[in-house]
C-alpha atoms as a PDB file:
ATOM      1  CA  UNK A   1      16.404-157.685 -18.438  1.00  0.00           C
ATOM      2  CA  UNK A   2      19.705-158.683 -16.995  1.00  0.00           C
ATOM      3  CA  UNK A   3      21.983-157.068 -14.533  1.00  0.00           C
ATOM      4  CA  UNK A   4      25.270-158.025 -12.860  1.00  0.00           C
ATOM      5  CA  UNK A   5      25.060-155.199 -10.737  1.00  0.00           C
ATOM      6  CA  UNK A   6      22.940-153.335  -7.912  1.00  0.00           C
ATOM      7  CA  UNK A   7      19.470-152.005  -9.542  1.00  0.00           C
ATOM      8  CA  UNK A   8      18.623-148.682  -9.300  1.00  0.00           C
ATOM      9  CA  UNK A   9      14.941-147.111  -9.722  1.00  0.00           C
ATOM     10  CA  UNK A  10      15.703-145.428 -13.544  1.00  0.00           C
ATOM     11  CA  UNK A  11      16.482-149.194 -14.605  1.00  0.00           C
ATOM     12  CA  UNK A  12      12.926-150.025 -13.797  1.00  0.00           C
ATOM     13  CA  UNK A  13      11.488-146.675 -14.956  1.00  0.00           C
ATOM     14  CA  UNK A  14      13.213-146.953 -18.457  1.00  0.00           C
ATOM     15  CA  UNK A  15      11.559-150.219 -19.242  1.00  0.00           C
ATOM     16  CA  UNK A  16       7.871-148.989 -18.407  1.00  0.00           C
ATOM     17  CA  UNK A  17       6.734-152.583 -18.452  1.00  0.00           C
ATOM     18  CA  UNK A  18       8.483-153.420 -15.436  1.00  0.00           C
ATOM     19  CA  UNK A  19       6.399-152.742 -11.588  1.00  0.00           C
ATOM     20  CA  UNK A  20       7.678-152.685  -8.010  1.00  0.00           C
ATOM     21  CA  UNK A  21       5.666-153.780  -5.752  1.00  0.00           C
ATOM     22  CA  UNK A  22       6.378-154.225  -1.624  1.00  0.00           C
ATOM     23  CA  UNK A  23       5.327-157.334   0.165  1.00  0.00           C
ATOM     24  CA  UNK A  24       4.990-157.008   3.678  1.00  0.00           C
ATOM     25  CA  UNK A  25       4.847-160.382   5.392  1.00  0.00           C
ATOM     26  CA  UNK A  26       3.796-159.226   9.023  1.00  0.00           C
ATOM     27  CA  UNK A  27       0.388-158.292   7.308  1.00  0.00           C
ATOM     28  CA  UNK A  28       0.195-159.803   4.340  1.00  0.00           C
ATOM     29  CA  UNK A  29      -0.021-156.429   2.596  1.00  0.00           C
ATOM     30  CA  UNK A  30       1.118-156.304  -1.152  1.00  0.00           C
ATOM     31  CA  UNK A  31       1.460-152.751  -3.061  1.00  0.00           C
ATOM     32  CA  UNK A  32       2.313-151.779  -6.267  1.00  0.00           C
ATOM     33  CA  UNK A  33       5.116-148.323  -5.576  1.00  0.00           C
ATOM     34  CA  UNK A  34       4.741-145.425  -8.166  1.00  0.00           C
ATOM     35  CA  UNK A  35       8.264-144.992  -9.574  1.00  0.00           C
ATOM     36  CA  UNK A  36       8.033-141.213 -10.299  1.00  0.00           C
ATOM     37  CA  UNK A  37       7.064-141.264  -6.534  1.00  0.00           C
ATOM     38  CA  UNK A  38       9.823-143.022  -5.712  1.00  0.00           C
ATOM     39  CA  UNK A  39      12.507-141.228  -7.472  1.00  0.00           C
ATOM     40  CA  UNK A  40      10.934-137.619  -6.083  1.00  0.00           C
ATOM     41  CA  UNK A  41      11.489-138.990  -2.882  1.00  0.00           C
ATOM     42  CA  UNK A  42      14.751-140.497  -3.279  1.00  0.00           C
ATOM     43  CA  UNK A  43      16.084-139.924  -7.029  1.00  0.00           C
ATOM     44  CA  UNK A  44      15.863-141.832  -9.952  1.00  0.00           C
ATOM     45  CA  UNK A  45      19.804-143.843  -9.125  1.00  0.00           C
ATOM     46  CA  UNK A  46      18.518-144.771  -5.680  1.00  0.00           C
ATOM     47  CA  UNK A  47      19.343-148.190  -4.913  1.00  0.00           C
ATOM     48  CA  UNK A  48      16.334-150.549  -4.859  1.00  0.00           C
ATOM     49  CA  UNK A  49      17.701-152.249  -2.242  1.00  0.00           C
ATOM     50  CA  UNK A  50      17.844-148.779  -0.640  1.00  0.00           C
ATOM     51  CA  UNK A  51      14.136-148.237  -0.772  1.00  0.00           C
ATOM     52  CA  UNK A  52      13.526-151.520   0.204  1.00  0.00           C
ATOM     53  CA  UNK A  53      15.496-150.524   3.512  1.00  0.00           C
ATOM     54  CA  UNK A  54      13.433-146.985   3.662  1.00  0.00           C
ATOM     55  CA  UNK A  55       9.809-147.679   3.114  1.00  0.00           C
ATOM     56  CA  UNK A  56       7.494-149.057   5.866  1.00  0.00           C
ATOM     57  CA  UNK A  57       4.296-150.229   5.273  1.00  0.00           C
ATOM     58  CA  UNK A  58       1.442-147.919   5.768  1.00  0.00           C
ATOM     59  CA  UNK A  59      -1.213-150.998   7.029  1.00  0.00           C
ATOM     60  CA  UNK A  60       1.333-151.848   9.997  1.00  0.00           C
ATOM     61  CA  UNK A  61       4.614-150.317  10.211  1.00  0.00           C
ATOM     62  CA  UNK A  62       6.959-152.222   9.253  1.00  0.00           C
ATOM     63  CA  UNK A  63       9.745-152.685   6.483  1.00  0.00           C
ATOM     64  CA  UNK A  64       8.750-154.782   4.051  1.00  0.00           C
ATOM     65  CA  UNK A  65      10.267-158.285   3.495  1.00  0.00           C
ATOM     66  CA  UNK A  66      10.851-158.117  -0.230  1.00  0.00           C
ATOM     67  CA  UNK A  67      10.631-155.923  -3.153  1.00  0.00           C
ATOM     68  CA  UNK A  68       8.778-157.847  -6.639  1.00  0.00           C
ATOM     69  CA  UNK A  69       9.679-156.839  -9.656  1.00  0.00           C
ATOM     70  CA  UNK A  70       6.898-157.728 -12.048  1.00  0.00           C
ATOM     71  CA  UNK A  71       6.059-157.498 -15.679  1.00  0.00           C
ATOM     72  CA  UNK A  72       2.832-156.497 -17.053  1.00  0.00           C
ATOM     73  CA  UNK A  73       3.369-155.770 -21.057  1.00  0.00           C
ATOM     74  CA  UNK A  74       6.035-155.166 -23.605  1.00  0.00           C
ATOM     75  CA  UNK A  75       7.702-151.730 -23.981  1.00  0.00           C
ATOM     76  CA  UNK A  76      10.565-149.861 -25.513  1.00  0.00           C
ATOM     77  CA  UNK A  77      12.867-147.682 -23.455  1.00  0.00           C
ATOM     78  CA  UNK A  78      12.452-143.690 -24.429  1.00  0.00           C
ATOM     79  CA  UNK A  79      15.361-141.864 -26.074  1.00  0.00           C
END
């Protein structure tokens, strides 16, 4: 998956092979986010460098570093 532009959450969601996790590097915590979670918080064309900027880690409260996209088996977008 390539994109010249800002990535937004339904990007990620439409390709269900795709995760997002948070790294937090004050604590070393590392957590894999729920995207329908996400996108009932926020929408599904939020930003993901907007949620990067609004989550906070649970373990120590602070915003983490980075967001990871990762890629754990192959898939087909729906409609």
């Amino acid at each position: 998956m390539t994109e010249s532009g800002p990535i937004v959450l339904r990007t990620l969601a439409d390709y269900q092979a795709f995760t997002l996790s948070a790294l937090c590097q004050a604590c070393d915590r590392s957590v894999v986010l729920d995207h329908q979670a996400l996108a009932d918080r926020w929408g599904w064309e939020v930003l993901l460098t907007e949620v990067r900027r609004r989550l906070r880690c649970q373990q120590c409260g602070r915003r983490p570093q980075r967001l990871l996209v990762g890629y754990h088996q192959v898939a087909v977008p729906d409609g």
